[in-house]
N, C-alpha and C. Protein backbone atom coordinates (compact mmCIF):
# COMPACT_ATOMS: atom_id res chain seq x y z
N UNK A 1 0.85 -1.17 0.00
CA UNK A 1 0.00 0.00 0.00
C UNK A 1 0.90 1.24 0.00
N UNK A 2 0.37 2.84 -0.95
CA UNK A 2 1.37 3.51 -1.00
C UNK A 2 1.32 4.40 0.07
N UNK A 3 2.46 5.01 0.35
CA UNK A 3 1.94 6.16 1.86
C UNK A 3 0.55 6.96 1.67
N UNK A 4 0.46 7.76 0.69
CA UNK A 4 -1.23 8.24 0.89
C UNK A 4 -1.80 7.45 1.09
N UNK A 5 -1.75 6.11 0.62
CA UNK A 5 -3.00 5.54 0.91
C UNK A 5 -2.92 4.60 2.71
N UNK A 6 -1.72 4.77 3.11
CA UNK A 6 -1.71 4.99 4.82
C UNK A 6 -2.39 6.18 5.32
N UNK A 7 -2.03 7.12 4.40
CA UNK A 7 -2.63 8.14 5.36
C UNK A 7 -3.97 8.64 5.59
N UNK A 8 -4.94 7.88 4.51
CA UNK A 8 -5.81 8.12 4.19
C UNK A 8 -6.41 7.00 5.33
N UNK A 9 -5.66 5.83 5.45
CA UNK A 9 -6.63 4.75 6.52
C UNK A 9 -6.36 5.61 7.89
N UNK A 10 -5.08 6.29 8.63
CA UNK A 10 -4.82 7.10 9.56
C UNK A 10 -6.19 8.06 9.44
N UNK A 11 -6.36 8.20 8.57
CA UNK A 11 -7.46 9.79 8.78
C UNK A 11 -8.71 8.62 9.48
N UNK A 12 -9.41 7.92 8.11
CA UNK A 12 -10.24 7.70 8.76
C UNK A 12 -10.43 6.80 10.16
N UNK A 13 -9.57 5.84 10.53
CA UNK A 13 -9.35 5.68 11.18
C UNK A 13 -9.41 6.46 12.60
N UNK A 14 -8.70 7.72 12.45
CA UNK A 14 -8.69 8.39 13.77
C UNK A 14 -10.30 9.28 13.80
N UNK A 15 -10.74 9.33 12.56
CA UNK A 15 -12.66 9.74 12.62
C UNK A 15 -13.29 8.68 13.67
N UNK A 16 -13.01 7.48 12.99
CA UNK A 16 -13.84 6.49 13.21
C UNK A 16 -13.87 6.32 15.06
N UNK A 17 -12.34 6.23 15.74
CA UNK A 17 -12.10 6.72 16.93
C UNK A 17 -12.86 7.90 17.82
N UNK A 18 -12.72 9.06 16.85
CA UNK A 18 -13.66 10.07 17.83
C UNK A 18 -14.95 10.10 17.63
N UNK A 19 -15.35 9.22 16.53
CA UNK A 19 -16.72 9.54 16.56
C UNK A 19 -17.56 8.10 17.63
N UNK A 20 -16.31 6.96 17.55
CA UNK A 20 -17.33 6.44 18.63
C UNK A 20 -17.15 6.78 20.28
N UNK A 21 -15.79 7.92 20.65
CA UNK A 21 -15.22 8.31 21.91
C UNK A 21 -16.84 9.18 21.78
N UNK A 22 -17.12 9.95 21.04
CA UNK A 22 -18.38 10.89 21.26
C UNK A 22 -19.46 9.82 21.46
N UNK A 23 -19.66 8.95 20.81
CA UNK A 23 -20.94 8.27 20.94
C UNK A 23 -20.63 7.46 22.23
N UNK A 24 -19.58 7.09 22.68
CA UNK A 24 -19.59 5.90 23.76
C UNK A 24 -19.88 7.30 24.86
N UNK A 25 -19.82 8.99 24.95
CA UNK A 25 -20.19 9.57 25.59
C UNK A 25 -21.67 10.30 26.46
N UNK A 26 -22.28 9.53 25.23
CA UNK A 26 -23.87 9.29 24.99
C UNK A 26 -24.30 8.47 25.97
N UNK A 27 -23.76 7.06 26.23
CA UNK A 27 -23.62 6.21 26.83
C UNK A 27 -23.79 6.05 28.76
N UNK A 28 -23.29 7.24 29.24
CA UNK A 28 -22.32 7.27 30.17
C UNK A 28 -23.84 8.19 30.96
N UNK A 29 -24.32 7.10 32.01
CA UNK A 29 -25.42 7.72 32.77
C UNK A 29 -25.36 9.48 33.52
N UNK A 30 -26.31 10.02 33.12
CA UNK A 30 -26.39 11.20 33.80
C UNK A 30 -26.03 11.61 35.00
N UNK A 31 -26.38 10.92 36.00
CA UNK A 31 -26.76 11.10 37.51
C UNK A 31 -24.98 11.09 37.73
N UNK A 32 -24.12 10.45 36.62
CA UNK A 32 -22.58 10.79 37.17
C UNK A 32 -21.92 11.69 36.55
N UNK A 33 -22.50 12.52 35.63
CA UNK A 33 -21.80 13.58 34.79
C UNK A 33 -22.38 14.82 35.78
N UNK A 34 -23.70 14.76 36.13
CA UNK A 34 -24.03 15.57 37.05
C UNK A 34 -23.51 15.51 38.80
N UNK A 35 -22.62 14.78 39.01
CA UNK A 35 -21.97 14.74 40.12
C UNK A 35 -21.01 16.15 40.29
N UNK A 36 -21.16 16.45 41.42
CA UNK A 36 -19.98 18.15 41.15
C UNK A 36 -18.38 17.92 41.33
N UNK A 37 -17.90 16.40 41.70
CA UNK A 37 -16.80 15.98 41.35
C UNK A 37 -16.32 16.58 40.18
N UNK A 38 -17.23 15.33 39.35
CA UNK A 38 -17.20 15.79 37.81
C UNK A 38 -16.61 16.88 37.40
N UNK A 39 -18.28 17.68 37.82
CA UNK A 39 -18.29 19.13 37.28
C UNK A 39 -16.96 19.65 37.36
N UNK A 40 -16.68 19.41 38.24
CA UNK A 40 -15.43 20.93 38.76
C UNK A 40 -13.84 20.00 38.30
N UNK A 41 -13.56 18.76 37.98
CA UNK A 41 -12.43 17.77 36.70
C UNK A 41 -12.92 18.57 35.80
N UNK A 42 -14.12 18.36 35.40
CA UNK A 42 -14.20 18.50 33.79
C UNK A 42 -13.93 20.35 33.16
N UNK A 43 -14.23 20.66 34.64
CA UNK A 43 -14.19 22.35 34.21
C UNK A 43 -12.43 22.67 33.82
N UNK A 44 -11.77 21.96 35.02
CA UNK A 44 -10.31 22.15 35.22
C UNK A 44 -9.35 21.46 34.28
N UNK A 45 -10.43 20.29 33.88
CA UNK A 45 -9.81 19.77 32.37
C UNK A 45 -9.40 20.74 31.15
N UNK A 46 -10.75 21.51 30.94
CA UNK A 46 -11.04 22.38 29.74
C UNK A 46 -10.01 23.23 29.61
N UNK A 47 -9.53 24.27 31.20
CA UNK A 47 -8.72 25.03 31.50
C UNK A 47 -7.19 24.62 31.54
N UNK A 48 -6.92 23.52 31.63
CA UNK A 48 -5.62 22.61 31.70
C UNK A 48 -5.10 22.37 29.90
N UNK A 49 -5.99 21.90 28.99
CA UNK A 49 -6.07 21.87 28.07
C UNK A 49 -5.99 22.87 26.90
N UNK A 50 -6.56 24.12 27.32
CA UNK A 50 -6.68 25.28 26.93
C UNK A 50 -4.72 26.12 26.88
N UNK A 51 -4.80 25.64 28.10
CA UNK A 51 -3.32 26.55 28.54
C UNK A 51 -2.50 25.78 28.16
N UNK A 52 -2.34 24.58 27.99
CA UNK A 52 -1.36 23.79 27.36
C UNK A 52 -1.39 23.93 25.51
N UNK A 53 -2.71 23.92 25.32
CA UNK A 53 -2.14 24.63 23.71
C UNK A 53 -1.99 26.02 23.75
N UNK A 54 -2.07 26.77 24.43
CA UNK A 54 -1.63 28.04 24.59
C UNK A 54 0.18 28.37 24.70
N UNK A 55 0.35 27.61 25.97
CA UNK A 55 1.73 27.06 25.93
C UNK A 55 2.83 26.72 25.08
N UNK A 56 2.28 25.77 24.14
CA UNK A 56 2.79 25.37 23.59
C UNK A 56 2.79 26.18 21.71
N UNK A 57 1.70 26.92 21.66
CA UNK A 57 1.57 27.69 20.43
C UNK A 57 2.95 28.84 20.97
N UNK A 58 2.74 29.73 22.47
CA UNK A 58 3.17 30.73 22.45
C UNK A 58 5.24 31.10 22.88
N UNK A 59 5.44 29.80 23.24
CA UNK A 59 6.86 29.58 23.85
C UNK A 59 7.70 28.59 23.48
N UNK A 60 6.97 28.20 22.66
CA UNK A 60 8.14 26.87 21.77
C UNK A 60 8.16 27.68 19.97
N UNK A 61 9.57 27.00 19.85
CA UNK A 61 9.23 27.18 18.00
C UNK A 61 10.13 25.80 17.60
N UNK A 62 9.46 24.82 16.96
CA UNK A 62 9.99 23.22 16.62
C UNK A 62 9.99 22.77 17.64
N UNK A 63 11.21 22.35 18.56
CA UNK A 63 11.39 21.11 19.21
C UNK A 63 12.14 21.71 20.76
N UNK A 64 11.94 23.47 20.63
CA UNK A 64 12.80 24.12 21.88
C UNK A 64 11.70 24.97 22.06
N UNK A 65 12.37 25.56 23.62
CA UNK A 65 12.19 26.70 23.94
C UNK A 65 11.65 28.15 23.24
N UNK A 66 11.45 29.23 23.35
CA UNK A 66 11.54 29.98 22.68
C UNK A 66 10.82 31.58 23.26
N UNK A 67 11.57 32.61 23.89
CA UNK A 67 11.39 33.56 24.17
C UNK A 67 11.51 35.05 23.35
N UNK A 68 10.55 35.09 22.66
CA UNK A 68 10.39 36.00 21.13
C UNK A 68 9.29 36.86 21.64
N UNK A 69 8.90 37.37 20.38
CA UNK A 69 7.80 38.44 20.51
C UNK A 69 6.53 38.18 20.85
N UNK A 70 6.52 36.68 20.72
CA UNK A 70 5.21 36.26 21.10
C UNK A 70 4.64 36.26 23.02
N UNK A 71 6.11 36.14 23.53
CA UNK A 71 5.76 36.27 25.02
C UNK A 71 5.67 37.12 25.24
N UNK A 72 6.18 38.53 25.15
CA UNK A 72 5.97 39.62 25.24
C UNK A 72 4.39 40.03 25.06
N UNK A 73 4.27 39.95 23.00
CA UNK A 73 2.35 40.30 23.02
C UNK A 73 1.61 39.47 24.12
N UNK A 74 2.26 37.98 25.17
CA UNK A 74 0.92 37.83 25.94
C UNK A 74 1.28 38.39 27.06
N UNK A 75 2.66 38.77 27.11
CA UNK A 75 2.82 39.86 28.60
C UNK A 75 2.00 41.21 28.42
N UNK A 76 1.65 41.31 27.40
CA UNK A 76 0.44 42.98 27.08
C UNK A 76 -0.59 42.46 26.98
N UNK A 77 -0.93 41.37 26.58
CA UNK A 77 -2.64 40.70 26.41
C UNK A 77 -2.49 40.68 28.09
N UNK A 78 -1.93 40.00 28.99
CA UNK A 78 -2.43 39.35 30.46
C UNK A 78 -2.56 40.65 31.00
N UNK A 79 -1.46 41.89 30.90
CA UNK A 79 -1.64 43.24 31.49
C UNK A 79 -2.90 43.94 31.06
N UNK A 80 -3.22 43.91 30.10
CA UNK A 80 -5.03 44.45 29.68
C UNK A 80 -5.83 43.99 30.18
N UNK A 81 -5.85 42.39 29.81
CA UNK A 81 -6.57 41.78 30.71
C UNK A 81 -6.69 42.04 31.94
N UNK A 82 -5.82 42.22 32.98
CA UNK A 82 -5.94 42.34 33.87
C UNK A 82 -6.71 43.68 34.61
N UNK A 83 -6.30 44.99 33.24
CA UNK A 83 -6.88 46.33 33.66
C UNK A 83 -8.23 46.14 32.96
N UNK A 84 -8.79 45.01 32.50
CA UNK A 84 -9.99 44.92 31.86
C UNK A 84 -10.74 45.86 30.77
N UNK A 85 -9.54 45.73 29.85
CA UNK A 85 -9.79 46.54 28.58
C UNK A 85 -10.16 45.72 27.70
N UNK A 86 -11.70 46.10 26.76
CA UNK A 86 -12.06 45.38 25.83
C UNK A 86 -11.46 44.11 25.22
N UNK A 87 -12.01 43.14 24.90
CA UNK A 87 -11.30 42.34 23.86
C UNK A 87 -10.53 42.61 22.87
N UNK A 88 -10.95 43.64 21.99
CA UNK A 88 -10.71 43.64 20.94
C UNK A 88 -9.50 45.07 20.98
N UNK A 89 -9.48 45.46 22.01
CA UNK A 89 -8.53 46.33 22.20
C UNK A 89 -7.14 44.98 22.78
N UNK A 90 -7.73 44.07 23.45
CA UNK A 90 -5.96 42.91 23.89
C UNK A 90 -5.67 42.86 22.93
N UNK A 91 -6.42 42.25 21.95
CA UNK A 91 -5.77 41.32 20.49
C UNK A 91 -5.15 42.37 20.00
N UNK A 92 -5.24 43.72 19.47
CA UNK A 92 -5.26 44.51 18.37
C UNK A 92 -3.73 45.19 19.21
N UNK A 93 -3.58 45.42 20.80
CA UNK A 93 -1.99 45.36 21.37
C UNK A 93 -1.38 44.46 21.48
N UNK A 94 -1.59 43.03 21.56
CA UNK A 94 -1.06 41.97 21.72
C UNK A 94 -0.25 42.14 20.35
N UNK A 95 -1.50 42.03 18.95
CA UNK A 95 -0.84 41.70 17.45
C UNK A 95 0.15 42.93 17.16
N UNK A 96 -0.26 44.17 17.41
CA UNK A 96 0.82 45.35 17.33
C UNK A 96 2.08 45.33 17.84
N UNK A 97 1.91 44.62 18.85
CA UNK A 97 3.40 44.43 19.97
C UNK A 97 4.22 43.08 19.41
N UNK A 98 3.67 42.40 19.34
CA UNK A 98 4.27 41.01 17.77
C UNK A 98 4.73 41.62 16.70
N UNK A 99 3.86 42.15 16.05
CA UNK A 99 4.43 42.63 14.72
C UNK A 99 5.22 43.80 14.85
N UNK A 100 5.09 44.79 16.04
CA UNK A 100 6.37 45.88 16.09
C UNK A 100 7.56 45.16 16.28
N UNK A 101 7.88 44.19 17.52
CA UNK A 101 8.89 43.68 17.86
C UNK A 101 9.69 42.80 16.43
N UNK A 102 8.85 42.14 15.88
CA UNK A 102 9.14 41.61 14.64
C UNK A 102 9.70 42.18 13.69
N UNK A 103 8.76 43.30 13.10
CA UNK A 103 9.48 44.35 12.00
C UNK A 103 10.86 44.98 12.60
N UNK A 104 11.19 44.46 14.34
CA UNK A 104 12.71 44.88 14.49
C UNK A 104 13.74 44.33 14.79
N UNK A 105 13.40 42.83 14.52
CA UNK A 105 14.52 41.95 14.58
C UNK A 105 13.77 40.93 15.31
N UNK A 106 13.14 41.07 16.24
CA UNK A 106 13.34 40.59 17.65
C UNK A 106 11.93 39.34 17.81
N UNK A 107 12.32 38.33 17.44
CA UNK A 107 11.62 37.47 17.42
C UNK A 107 10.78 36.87 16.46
């Protein structure tokens, strides 16, 4: 078999996986998803998950480390955030502070 056509059984294959991980989720009695155990894993899951692709988008580049312009724009996104300035005002200093630092070498 030629590699596309591996990769093509990989694809569906890994469908076929999440679509029965979703359906075997169907499965899974109420009275324990509504437990506040649960609740409060599954919340800390979302948030664990979240920050780890965050992590990993904003401080690595390949297979290292990486302290560039991108830590910086979220050192100005977390500082807005924090003074609770619009959304659309973080992104628009976050992306300005990336792309200034950028257009000057630096990351």
């Amino acid at each position: 078999m030629s590699p596309s056509a591996w990769l093509w059984v990989a694809i569906i294959a890994a469908g076929l996986v999440s679509w029965l991980t979703k359906a075997a989720g169907h499965l899974v009695p109420e009275r324990w998803l509504d437990h506040p155990r649960v609740l409060r894993i599954a919340s800390y899951l979302t948030v664990a998950l979240l920050f780890a692709l965050f992590a990993v988008q904003a401080f690595t580049t390949g297979q290292s480390l990486a302290l560039d312009a991108r830590a910086v724009a979220v050192a100005v996104a977390a500082v807005l955030l924090w003074r609770r300035a619009p959304f659309i005002v973080v992104v628009i200093a976050a992306a300005g502070v990336a792309a200034g630092l950028r257009a000057l070498g630096w990351g």
